[in-house]
Structures are given as structure tokens and as C-alpha cells.
Protein backbone atom coordinates (compact mmCIF):
# COMPACT_ATOMS: atom_id res chain seq x y z
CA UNK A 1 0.00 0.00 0.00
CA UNK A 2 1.44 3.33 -0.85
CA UNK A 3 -0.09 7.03 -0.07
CA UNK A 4 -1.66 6.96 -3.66
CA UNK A 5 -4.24 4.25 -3.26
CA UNK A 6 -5.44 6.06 -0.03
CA UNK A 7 -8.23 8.04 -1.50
CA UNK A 8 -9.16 4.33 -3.03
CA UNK A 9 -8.61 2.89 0.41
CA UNK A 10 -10.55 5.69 2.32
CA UNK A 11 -13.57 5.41 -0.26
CA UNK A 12 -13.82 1.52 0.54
CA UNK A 13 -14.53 2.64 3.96
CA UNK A 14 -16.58 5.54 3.74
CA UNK A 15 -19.28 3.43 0.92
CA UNK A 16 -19.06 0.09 3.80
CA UNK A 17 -21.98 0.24 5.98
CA UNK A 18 -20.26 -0.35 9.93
CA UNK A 19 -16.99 1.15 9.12
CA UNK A 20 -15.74 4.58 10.91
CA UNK A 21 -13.99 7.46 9.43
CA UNK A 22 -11.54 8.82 11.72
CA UNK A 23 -9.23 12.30 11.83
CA UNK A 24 -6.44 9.46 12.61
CA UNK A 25 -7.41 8.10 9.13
CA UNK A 26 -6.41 11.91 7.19
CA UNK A 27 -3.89 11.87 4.26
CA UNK A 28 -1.27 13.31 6.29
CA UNK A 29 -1.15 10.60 9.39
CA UNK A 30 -1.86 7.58 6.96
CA UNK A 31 1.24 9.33 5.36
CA UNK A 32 2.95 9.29 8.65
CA UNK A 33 1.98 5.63 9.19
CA UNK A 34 3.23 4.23 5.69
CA UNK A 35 6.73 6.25 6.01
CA UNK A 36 7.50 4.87 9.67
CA UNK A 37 6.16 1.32 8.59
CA UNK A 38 7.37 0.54 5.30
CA UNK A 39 6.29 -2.19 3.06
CA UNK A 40 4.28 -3.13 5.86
CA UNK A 41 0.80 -2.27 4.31
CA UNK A 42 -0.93 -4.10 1.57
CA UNK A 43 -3.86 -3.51 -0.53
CA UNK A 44 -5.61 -6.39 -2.53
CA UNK A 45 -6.72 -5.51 -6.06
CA UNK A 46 -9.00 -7.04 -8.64
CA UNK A 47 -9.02 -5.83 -12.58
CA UNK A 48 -7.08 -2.97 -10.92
CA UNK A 49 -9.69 -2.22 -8.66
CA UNK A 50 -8.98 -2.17 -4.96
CA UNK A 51 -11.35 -4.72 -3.08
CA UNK A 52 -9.00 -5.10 0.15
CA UNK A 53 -6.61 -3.71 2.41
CA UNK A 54 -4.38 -3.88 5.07
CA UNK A 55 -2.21 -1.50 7.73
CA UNK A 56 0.64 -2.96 9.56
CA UNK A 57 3.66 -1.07 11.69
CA UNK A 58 5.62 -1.99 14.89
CA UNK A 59 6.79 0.25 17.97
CA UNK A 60 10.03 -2.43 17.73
CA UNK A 61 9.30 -5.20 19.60
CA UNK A 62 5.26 -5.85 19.04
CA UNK A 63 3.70 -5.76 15.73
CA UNK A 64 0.10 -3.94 15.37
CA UNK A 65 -2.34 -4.55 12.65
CA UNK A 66 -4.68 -1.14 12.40
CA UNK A 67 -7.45 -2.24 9.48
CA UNK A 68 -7.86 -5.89 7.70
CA UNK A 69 -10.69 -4.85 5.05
CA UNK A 70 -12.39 -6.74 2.46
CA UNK A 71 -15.43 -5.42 0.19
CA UNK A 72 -18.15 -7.85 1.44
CA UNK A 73 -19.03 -8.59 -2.08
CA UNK A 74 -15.20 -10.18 -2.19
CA UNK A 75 -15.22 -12.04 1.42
CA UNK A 76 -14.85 -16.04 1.90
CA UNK A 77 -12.26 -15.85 -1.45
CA UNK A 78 -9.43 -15.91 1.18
CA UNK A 79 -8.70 -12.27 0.41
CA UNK A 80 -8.68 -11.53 4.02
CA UNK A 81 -5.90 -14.21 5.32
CA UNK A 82 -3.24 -13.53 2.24
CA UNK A 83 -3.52 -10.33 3.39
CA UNK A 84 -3.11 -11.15 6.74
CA UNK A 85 -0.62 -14.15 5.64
CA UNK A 86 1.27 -11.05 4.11
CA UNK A 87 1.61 -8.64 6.79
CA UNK A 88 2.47 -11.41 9.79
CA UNK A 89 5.17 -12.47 7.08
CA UNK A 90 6.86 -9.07 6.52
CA UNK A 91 6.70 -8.37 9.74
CA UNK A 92 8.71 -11.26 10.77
CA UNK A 93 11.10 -10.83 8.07
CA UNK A 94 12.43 -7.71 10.48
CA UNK A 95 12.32 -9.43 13.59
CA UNK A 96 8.77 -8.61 14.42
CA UNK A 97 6.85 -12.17 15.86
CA UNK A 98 4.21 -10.93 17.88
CA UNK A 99 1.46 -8.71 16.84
CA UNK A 100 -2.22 -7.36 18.23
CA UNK A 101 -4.66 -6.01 16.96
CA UNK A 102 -8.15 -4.10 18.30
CA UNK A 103 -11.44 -5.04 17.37
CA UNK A 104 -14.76 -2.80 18.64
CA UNK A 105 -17.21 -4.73 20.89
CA UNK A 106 -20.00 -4.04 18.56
CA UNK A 107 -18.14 -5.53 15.22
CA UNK A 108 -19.29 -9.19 15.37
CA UNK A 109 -18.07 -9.72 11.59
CA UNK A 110 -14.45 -8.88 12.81
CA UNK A 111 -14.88 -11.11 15.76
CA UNK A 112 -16.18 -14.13 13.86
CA UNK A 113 -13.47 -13.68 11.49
CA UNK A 114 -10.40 -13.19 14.15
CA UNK A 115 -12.07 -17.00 15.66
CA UNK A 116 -11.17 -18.20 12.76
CA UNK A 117 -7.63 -17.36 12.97
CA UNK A 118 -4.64 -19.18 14.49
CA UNK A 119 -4.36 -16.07 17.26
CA UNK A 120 -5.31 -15.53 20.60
CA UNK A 121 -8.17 -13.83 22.03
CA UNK A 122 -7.40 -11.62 25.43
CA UNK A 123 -9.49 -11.46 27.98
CA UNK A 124 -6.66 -10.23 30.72
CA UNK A 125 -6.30 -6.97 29.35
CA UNK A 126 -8.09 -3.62 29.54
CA UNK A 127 -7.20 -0.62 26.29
CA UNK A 128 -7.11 2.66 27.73
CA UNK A 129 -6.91 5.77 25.41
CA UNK A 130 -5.62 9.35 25.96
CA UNK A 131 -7.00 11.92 23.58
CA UNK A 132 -5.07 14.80 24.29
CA UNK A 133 -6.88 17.28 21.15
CA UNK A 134 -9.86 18.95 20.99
CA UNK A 135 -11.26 16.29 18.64
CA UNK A 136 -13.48 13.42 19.98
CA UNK A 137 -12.79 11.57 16.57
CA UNK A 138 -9.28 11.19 16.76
């Protein structure tokens, strides 16, 4: 995924009933995100069209995976795990074995997809978020 198939990658989202917009998803910090993580992001295309995506980075010792999308007219094609397959695999070509990921309560697709997956779900952990702007959609 580079910066020029973000207005692509944003339009998947913003025409997929359940998925959020957010400031943290603006040109500039999906810029910031590809240049500190690169060749860690991967979009999925078909006839040139973009039909999936994916955002990977590390902090340098943890891996994080940020969005694993898939137009629902293109899901159970196994779109979703080469992606996946992709980013685990660059990420532990630089060292990087362990990643998480967040999934909202309220997004039972997600969940019934990450069951499927060879990871493992955490119960003994709480997120807590600091918003230090004026912007509740950060």
C-alpha cells in the first residue's frame, strides 16, 4: 500500500456500511503511518480495482495490525488471510513475531473472522486511550 491508493482505500470505507472514518485516518497521518512502517501495508486488487486492504507497523518489539478490510461482495475468497498471511510475514522478516490487533465490541463480523484465525483472544487486558486534542474523533 502506498499514499496513492489512499483516496481508493478511504472510499472503501466511507461506501461500507459499519466502518468509521476517523481524523487518525487523514492523508497526512496515513502518510505518517506508511513512512514509519514501510512495506508493511498491503492492498488487494482485482481488474485494478482495490477490493481489500491492510495497515501494519511496529513500535520495535510488538507488531500492530490497524485495518484488515475486504469489500463484502469479495469475502470467503481468502482475500482476508493472504492479506493477513502477508503482513504477519513481513513483519517477521524484520524481527517482528508478535502482533495485536483491536477489534470494537460491537463488530461481530471482525470477531467471527479473528475466531477463525490461528491467534489468541485476550481477555486479561483492559485498552485505555488518551485523547489529548480537541477532537473526539481522533
Amino acid at each position: 500500500m502506498t499514499l496513492e491508493d489512499y483516496t481508493k482505500v478511504v472510499d472503501l470505507f466511507r461506501d461500507t456500511e459499519g466502518m468509521t472514518f476517523r481524523t487518525a485516518d487523514s492523508p497526512e497521518s496515513t502518510r505518517r503511518y506508511l513512512e514509519r512502517n514501510p512495506g508493511l501495508s498491503f492492498v488487494a486488487e482485482e481488474n485494478e480495482q482495490i477490493v481489500g486492504f491492510i495497515m501494519a507497523g511496529h513500535d520495535g518489539r510488538r507488531g500492530y495490525l490497524q485495518h484488515l478490510f475486504v469489500l463484502p461482495e469479495h469475502r470467503r475468497h481468502g482475500i482476508a488471510n493472504t492479506l493477513l498471511d502477508t503482513a504477519l510475514t513481513a513483519l517477521a522478516e524484520i524481527g517482528i513475531y508478535k502482533s495485536h490487533l483491536f477489534v470494537m465490541k460491537d463488530n461481530a463480523s471482525a470477531q467471527d473472522f479473528w475466531e477463525t484465525q490461528a491467534c489468541e483472544r485476550r481477555d486479561d487486558v483492559v485498552m485505555y486511550s488518551f485523547n489529548v486534542s480537541d477532537d473526539p474523533n481522533v
